[in-house]
C-alpha atoms as a PDB file:
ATOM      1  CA  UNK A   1      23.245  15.407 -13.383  1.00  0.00           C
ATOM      2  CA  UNK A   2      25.961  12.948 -12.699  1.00  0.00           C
ATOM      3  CA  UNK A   3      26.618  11.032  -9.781  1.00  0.00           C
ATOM      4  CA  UNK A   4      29.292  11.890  -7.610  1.00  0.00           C
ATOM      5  CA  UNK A   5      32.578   9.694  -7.609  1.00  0.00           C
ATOM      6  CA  UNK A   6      34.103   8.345  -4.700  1.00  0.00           C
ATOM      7  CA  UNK A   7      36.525  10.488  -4.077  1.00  0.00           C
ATOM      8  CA  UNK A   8      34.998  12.958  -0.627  1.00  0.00           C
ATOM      9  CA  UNK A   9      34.011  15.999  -2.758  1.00  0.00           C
ATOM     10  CA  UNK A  10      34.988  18.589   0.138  1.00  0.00           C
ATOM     11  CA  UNK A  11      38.494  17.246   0.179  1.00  0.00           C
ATOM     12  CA  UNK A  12      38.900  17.394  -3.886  1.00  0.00           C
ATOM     13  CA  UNK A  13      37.803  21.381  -3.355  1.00  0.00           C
ATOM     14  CA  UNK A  14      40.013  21.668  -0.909  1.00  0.00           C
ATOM     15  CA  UNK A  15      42.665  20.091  -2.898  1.00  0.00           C
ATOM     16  CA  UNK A  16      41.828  22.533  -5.827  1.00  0.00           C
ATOM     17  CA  UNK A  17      41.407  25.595  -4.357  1.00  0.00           C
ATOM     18  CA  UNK A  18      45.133  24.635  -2.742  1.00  0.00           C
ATOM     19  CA  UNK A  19      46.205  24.496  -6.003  1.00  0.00           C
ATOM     20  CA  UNK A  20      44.727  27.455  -6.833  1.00  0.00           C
ATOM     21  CA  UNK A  21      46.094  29.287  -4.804  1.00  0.00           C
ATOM     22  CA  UNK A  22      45.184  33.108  -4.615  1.00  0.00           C
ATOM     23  CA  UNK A  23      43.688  32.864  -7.963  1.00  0.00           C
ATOM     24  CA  UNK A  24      40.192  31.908  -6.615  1.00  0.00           C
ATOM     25  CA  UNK A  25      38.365  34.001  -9.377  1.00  0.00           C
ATOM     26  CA  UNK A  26      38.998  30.766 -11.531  1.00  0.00           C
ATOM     27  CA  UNK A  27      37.544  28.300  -8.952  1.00  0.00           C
ATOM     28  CA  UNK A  28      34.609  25.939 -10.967  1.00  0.00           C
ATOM     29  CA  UNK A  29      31.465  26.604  -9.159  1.00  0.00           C
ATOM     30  CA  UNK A  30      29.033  25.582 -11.718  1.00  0.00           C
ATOM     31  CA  UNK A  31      31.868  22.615 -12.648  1.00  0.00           C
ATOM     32  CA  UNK A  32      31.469  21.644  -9.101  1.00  0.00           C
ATOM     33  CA  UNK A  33      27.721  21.191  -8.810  1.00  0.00           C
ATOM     34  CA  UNK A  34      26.945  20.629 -12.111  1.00  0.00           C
ATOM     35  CA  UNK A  35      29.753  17.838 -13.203  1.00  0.00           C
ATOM     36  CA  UNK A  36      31.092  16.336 -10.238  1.00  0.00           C
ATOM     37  CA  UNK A  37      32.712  13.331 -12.141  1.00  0.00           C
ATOM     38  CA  UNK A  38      34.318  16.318 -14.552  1.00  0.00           C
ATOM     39  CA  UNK A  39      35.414  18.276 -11.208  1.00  0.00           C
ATOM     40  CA  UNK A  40      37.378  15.104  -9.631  1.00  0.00           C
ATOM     41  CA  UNK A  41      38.822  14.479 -13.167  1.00  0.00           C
ATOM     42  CA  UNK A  42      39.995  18.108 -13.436  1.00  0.00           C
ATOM     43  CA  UNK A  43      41.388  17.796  -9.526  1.00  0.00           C
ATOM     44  CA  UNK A  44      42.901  14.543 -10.215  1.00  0.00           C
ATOM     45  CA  UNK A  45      44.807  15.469 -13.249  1.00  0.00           C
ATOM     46  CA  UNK A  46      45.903  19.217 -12.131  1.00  0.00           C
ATOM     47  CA  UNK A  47      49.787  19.703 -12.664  1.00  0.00           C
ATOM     48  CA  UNK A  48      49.819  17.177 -15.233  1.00  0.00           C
ATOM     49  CA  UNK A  49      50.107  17.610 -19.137  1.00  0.00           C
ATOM     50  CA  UNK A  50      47.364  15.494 -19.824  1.00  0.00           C
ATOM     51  CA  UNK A  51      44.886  18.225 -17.470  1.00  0.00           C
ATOM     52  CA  UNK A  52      45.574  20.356 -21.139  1.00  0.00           C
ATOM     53  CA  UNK A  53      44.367  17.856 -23.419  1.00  0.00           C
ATOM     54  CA  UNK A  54      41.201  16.639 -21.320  1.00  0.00           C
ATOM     55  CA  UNK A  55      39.915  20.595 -20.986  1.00  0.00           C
ATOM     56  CA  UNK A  56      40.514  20.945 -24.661  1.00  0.00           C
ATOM     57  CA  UNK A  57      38.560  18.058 -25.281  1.00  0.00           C
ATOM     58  CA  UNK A  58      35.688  19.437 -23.326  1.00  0.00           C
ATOM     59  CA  UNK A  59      35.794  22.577 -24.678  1.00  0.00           C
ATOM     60  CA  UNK A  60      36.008  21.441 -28.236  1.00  0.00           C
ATOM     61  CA  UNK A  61      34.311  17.997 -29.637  1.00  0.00           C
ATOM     62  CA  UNK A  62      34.420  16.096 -32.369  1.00  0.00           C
ATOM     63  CA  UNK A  63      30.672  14.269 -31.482  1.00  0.00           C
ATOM     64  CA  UNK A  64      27.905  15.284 -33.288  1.00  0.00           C
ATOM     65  CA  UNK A  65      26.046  14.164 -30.922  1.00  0.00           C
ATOM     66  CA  UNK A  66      27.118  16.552 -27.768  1.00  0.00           C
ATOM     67  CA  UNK A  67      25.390  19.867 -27.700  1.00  0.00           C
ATOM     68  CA  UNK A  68      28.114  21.582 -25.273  1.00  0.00           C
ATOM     69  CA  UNK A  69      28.175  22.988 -21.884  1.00  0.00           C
ATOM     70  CA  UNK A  70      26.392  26.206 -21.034  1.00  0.00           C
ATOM     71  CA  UNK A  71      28.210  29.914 -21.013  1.00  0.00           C
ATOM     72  CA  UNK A  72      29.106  29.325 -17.398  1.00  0.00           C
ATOM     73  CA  UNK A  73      30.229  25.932 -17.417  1.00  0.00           C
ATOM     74  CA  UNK A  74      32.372  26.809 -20.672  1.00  0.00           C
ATOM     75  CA  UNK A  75      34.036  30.265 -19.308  1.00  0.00           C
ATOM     76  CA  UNK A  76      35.155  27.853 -15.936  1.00  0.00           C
ATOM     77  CA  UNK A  77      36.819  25.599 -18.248  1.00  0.00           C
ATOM     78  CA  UNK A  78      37.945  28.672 -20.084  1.00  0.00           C
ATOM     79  CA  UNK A  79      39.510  29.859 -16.944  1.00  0.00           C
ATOM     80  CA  UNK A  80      40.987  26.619 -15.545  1.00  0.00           C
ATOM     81  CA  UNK A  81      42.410  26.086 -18.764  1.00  0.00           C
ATOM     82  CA  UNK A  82      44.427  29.741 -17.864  1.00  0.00           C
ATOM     83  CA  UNK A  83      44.740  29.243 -14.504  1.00  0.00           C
ATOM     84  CA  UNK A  84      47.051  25.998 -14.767  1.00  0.00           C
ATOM     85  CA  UNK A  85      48.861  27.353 -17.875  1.00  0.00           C
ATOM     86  CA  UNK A  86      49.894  30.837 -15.776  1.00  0.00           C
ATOM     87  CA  UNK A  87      51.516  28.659 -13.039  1.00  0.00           C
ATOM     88  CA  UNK A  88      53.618  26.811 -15.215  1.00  0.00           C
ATOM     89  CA  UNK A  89      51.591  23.341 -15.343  1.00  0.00           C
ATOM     90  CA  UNK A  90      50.906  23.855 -18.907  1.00  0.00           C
ATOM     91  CA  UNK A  91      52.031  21.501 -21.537  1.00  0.00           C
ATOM     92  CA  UNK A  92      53.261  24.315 -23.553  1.00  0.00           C
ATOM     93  CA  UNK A  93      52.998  22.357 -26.734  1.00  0.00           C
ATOM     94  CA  UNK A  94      48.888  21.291 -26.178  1.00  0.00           C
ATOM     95  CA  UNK A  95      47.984  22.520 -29.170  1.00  0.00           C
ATOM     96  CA  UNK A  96      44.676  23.804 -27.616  1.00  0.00           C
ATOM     97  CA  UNK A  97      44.359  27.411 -29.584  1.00  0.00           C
ATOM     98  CA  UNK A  98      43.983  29.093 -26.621  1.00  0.00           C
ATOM     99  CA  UNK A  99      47.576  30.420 -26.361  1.00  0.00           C
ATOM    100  CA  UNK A 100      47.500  33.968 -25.711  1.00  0.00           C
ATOM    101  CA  UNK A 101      43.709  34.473 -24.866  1.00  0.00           C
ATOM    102  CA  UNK A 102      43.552  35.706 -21.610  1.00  0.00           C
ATOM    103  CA  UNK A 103      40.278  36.101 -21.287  1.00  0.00           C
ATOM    104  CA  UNK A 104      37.164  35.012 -23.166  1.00  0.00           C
ATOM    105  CA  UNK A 105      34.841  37.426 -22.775  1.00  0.00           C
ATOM    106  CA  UNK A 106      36.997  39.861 -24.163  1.00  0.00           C
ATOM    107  CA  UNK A 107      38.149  37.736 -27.040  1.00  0.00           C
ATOM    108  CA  UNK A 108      34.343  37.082 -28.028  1.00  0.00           C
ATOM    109  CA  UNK A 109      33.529  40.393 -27.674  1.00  0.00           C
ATOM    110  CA  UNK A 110      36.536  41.467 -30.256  1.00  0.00           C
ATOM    111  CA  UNK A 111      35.507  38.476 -32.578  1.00  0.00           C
ATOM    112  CA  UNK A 112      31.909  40.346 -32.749  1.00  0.00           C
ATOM    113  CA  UNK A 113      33.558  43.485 -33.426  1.00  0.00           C
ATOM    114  CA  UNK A 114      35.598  41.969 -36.247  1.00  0.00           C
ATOM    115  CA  UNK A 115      32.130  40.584 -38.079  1.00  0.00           C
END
């Protein structure tokens, strides 16, 4: 597990579920206690372009050597991902692939009905 940063986590999930608004179904439980550093970085850099390109590169690697973040962790990014592109924070030109998937579940379970 990683070691907390500086930062006082109550006030960064304060901060975030501020910016969140009344969209608290997307709030990053596991993200929270699992990732703190991650968490901070995700607090730090909400309403900013570059929040876009750091979740895309957690959510999709180029290292061999990373085996990925579990279900959980992955549908929170998933959602945050949403969550900051519905209230116009978005870098509408991120290039993530994740323009007009609302929600994962449902687009895995149409990719397994496809195959």
């Amino acid at each position: 597990m990683e070691k907390p940063a500086t930062t006082d986590m109550a006030e960064a999930a304060e901060t975030l579920r501020g910016f969140l608004g009344s969209d608290q179904s997307s709030y990053p439980v596991q993200i929270e206690s699992r990732f703190p550093r991650i968490f901070q970085q995700i607090v730090a850099l909400w309403g900013k372009p570059e929040l876009d390109t750091y979740l895309n590169d957690l959510m999709v690697t180029d290292r061999h050597d990373r085996q990925g973040f579990s279900d959980d962790v992955a549908r929170e990014l998933f959602r945050l991902s949403v969550a900051h592109a519905a209230l116009g924070l978005s870098n509408t030109h991120s290039g993530t692939g994740w323009a007009g998937i609302q929600d994962a579940d449902l687009f895995r379970k149409s990719i397994k009905k496809e195959g």
